[in-house]
Protein backbone atom coordinates (compact mmCIF):
# COMPACT_ATOMS: atom_id res chain seq x y z
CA UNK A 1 -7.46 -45.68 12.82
CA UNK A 2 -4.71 -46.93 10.49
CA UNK A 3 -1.72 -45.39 10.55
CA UNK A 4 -1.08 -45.43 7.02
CA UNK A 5 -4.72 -43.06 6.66
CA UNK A 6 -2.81 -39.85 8.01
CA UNK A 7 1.08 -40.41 6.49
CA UNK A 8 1.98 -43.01 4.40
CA UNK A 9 4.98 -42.02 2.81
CA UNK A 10 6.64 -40.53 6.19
CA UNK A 11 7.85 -36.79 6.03
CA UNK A 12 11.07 -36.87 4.19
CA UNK A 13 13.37 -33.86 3.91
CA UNK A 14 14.82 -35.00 1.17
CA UNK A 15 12.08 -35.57 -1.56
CA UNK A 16 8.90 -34.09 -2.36
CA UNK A 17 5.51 -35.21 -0.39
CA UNK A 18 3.77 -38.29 -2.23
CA UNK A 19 0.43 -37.56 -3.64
CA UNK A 20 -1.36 -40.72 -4.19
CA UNK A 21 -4.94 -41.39 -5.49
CA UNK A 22 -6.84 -40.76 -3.22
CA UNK A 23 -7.96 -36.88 -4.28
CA UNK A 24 -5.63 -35.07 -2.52
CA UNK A 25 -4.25 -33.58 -5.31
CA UNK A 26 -7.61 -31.91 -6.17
CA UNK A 27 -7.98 -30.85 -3.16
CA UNK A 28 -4.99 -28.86 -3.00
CA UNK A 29 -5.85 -27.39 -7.07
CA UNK A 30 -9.84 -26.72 -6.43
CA UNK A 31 -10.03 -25.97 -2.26
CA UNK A 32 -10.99 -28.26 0.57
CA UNK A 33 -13.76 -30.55 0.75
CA UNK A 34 -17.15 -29.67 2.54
CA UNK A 35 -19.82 -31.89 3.20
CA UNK A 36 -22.93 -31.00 2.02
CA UNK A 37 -26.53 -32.00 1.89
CA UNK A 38 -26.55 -31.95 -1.42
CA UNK A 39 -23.01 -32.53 -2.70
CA UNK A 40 -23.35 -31.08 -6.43
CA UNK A 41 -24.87 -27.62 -5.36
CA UNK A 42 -22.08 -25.76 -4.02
CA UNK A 43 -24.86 -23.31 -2.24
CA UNK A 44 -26.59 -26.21 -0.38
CA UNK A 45 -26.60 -26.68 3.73
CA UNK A 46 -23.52 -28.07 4.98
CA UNK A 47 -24.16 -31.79 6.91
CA UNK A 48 -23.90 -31.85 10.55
CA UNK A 49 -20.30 -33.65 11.34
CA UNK A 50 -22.43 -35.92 13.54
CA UNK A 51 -24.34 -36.75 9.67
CA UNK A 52 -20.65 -37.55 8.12
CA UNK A 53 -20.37 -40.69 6.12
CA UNK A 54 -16.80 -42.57 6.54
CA UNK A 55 -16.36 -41.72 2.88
CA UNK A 56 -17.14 -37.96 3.87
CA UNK A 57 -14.74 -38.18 6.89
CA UNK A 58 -11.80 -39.13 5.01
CA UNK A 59 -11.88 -36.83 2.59
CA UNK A 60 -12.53 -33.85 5.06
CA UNK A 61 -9.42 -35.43 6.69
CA UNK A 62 -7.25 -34.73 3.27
CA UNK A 63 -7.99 -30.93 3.47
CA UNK A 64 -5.27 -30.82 7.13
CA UNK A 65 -3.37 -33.82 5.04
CA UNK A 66 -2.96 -32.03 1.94
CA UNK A 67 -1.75 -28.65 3.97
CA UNK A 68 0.91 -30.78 6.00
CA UNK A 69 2.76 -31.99 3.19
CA UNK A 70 2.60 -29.12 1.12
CA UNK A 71 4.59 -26.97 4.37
CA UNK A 72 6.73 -30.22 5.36
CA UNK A 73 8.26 -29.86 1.61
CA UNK A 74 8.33 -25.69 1.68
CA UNK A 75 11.93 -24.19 3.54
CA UNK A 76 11.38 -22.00 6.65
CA UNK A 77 11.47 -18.64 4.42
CA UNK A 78 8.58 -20.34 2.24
CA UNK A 79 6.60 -21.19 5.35
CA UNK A 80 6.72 -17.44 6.51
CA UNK A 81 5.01 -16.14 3.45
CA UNK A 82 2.62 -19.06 3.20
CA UNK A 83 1.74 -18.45 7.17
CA UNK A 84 -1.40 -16.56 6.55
CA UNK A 85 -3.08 -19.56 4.06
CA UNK A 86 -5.60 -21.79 6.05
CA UNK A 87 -6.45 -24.17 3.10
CA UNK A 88 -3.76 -26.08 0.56
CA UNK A 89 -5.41 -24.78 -1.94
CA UNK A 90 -4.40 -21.02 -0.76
CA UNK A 91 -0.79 -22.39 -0.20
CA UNK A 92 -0.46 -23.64 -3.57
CA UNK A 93 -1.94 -20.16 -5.16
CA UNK A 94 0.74 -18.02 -3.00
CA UNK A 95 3.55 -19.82 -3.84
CA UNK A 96 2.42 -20.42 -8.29
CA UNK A 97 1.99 -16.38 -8.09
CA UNK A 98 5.22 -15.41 -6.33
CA UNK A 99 7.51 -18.21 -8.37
CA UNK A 100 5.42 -18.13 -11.56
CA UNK A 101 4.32 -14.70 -11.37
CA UNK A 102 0.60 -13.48 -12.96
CA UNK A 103 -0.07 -14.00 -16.35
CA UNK A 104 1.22 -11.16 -17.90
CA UNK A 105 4.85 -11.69 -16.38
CA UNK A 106 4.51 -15.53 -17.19
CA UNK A 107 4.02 -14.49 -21.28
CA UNK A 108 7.16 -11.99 -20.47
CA UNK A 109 9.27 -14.81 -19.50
CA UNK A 110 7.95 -17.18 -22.11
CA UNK A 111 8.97 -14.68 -24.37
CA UNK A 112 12.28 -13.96 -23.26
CA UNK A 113 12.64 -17.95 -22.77
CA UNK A 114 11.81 -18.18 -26.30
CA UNK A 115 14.51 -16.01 -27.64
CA UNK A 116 17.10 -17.48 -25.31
CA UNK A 117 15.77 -20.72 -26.88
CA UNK A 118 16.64 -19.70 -30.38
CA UNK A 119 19.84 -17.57 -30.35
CA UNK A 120 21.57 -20.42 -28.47
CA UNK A 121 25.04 -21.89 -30.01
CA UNK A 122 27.30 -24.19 -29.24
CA UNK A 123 30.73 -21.47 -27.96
CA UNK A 124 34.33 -22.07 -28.91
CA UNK A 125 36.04 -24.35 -26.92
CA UNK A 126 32.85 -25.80 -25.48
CA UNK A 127 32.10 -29.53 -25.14
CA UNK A 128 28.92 -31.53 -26.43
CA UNK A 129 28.25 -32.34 -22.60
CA UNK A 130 28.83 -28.94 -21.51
CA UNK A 131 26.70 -27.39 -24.50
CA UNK A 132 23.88 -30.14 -23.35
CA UNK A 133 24.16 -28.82 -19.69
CA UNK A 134 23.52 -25.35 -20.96
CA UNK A 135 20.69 -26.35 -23.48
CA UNK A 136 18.32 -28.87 -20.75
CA UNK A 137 18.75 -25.82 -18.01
CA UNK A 138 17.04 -23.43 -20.73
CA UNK A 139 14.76 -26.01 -21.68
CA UNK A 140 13.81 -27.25 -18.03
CA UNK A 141 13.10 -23.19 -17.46
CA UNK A 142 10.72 -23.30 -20.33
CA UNK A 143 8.98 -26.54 -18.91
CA UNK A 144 8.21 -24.95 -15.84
CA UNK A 145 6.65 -21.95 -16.72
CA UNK A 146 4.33 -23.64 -19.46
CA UNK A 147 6.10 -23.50 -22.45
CA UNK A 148 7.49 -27.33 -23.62
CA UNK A 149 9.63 -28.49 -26.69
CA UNK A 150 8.97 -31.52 -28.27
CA UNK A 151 11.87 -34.05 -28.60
CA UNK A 152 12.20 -33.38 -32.47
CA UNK A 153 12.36 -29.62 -31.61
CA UNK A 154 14.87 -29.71 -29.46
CA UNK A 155 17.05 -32.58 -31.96
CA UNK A 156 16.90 -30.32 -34.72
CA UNK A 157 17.56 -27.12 -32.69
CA UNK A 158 20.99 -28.81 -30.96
CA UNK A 159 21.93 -29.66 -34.87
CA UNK A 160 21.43 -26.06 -35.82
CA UNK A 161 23.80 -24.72 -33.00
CA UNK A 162 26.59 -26.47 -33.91
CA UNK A 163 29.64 -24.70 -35.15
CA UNK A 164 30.80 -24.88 -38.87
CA UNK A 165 33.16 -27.37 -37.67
CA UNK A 166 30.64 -29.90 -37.05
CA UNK A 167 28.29 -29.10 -40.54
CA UNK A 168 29.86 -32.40 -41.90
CA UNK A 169 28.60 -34.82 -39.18
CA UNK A 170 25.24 -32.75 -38.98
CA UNK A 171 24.50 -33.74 -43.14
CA UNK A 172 25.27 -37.37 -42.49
CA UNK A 173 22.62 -37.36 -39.55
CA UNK A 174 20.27 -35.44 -41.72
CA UNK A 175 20.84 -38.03 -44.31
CA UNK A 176 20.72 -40.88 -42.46
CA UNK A 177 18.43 -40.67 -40.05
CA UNK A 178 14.64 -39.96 -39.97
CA UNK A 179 14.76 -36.69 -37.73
CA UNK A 180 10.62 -37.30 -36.69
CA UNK A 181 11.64 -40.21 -34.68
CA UNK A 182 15.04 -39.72 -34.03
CA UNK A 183 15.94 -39.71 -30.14
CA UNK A 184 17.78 -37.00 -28.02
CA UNK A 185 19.93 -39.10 -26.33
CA UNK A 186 20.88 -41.17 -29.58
CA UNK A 187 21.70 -37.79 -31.27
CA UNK A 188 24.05 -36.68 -28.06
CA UNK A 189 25.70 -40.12 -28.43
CA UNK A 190 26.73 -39.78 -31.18
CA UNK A 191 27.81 -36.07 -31.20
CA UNK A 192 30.08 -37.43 -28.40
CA UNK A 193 31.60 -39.95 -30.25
CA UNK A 194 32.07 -37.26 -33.06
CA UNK A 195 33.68 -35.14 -30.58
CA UNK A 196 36.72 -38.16 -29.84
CA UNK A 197 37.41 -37.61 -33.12
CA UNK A 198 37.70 -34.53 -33.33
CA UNK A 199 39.64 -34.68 -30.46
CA UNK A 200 42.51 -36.72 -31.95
CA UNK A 201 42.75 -34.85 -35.36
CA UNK A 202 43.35 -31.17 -33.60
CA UNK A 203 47.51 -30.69 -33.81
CA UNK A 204 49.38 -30.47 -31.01
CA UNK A 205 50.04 -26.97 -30.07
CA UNK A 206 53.11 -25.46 -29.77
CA UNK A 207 54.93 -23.60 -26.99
CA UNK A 208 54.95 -20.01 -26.97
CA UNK A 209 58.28 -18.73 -28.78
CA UNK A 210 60.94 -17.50 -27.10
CA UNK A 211 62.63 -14.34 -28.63
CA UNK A 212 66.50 -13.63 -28.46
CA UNK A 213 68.00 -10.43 -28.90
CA UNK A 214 71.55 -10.63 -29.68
CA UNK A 215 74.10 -7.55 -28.33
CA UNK A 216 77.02 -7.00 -30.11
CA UNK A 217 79.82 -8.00 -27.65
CA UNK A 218 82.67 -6.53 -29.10
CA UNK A 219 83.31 -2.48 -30.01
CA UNK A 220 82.22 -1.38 -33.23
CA UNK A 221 84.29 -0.11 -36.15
CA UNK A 222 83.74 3.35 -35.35
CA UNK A 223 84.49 3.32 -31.99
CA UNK A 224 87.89 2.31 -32.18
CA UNK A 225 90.68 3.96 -33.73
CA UNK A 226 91.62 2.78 -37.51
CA UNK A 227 94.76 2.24 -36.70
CA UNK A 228 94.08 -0.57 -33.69
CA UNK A 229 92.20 -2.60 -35.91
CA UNK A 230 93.90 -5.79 -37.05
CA UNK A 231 93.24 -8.48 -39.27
CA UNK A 232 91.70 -10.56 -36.55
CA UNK A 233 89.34 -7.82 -35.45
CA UNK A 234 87.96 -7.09 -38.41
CA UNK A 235 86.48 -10.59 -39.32
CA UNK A 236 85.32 -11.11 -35.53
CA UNK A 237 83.74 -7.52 -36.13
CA UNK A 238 81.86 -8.77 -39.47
CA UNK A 239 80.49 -11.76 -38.22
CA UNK A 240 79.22 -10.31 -35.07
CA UNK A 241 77.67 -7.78 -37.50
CA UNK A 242 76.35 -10.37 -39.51
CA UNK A 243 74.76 -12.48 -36.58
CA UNK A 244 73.54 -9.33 -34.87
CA UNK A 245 71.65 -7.99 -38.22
CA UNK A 246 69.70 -11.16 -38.23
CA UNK A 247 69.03 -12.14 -34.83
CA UNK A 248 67.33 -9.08 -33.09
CA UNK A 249 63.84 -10.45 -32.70
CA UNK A 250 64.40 -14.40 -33.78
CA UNK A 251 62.89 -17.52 -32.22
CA UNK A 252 65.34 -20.08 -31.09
CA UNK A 253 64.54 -22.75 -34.08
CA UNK A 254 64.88 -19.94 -36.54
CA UNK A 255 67.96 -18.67 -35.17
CA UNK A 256 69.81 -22.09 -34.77
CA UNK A 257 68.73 -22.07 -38.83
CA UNK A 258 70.04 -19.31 -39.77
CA UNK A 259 73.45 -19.11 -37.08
CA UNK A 260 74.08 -22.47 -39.26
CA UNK A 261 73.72 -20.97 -43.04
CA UNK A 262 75.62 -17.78 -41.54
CA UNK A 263 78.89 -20.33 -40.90
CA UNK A 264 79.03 -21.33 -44.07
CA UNK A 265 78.49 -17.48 -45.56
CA UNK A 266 81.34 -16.35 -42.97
CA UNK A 267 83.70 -18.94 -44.16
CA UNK A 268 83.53 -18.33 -47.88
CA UNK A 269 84.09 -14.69 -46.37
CA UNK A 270 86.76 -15.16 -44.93
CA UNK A 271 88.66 -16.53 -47.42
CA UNK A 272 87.76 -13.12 -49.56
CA UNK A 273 89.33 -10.92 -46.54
CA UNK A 274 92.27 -13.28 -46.95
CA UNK A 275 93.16 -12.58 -50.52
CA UNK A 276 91.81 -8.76 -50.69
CA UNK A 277 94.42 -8.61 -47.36
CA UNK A 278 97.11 -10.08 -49.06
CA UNK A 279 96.56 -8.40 -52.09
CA UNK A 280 96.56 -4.88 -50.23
CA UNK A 281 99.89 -5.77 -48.60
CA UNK A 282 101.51 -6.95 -51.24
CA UNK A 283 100.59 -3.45 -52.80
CA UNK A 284 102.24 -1.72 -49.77
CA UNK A 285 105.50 -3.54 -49.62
């Protein structure tokens, strides 16, 4: 025999088995084939193998075919619980039950697919390709237990997530395009080139502030003696008052600001401590 009649793809562990044409695929959904006298009552004699047509022979031959590349593709843990099956068709039932589950938890997770479906939004902070990645892993979930979007579903439901941010962008689309034909990968395009925009316009945030707490370096009025206290002392003792009255919780640009407009303040002070000095010693000579 040819040895492209048993394998011809190979056995790859790195992609799934190839199921051509040749019925191996309904082998492996309706059970294996038996030759019978008469092929289209399924409670008719079986045929001798000796009484085997070549036709009959080769498709008896996909029933151990169809088995060997469904547990060539399955991982050692798979092949333990599939161990029991004798036929591809019981492989294939084991493992759609224990991924899939029956029918009643398949509608559970359709359900709660469903709901994931349409409470998903786009988060803060979150990219259009990183909101995609999200959105195709809920709707590849969907696929596989029986439940599929259509391409215009799953347009307008990516439009619909977007934050307020984007509502702009999403009435030009609207507008613009025809939504019944318009393609999923056009409309993620263009989100993206949106998104460079968007980009660009957000301001350049600042540093965090830095606070400075000023402390009063030299003694205060009441902690030294009248008498002690000279001229000179008492204006270095107003403007550190001054400065320290302002600048308990300030951030540096602020305080630079203000330390400025409080030099021009202390100087038109001083110049009133001058006279009312001069005026008070005149009085006491």
């Amino acid at each position: 025999m040819s040895k492209n009649m048993y394998i011809a793809e190979g056995v790859s562990l790195y992609r799934p088995p190839y199921f051509d044409d040749t019925g191996m695929w309904r082998i492996i959904t309706d059970g294996n084939f038996i030759p019978r006298v008469n092929q289209n009552d399924s409670t008719s004699t079986l045929k001798k193998e000796a009484d085997w047509t070549a036709e009959e022979k080769f498709k008896v031959l996909l029933n151990s075919k169809a088995q060997l590349f469904l547990s060539c593709a399955l991982s050692r843990e798979e092949n333990e619980r599939v161990d029991e099956c004798t036929t591809a068709k019981e492989v294939w039932d084991t493992l759609q039950t224990h991924h899939e589950g029956t029918s009643h938890v398949k509608e559970t997770r359709i359900d709660i697919g469903i709901r994931k479906f349409e409470l998903f939004e786009m988060q803060d902070g979150e990219t259009i390709d990183e909101m995609y990645s999200r959105f195709t892993t809920i709707v590849n979930e969907m696929r596989s237990i029986g439940k599929a979007y259509t391409v215009q579903e799953r347009v307008r439901k990516i439009m619909r997530c977007l934050p307020i941010i984007w509502r702009p962008m999403v009435t030009v689309i609207s507008q613009a395009k025809n939504l019944d034909v318009f393609g999923l990968e056009e409309l993620i395009g263009t989100l993206r080139a949106h998104e460079v925009l968007l980009q660009e316009d957000k301001p350049i945030k600042k540093g965090k502030a830095i606070a400075l707490k000023m402390k009063t370096m030299l003694p205060k009025r009441n902690d030294v003696p009248r008498a002690n206290v000279n001229r000179d002392d008492q204006m270095a003792e107003a403007m550190n008052n001054m400065v320290a009255s302002v600048a308990g919780n300030m951030i540096v640009g602020e305080y630079a600001a203000k330390l400025e407009s409080l030099s021009k303040h202390f100087r038109f002070f001083c110049v009133e401590v001058d006279e009312q000095f001069m005026c008070h010693r005149s009085k006491m000579d």
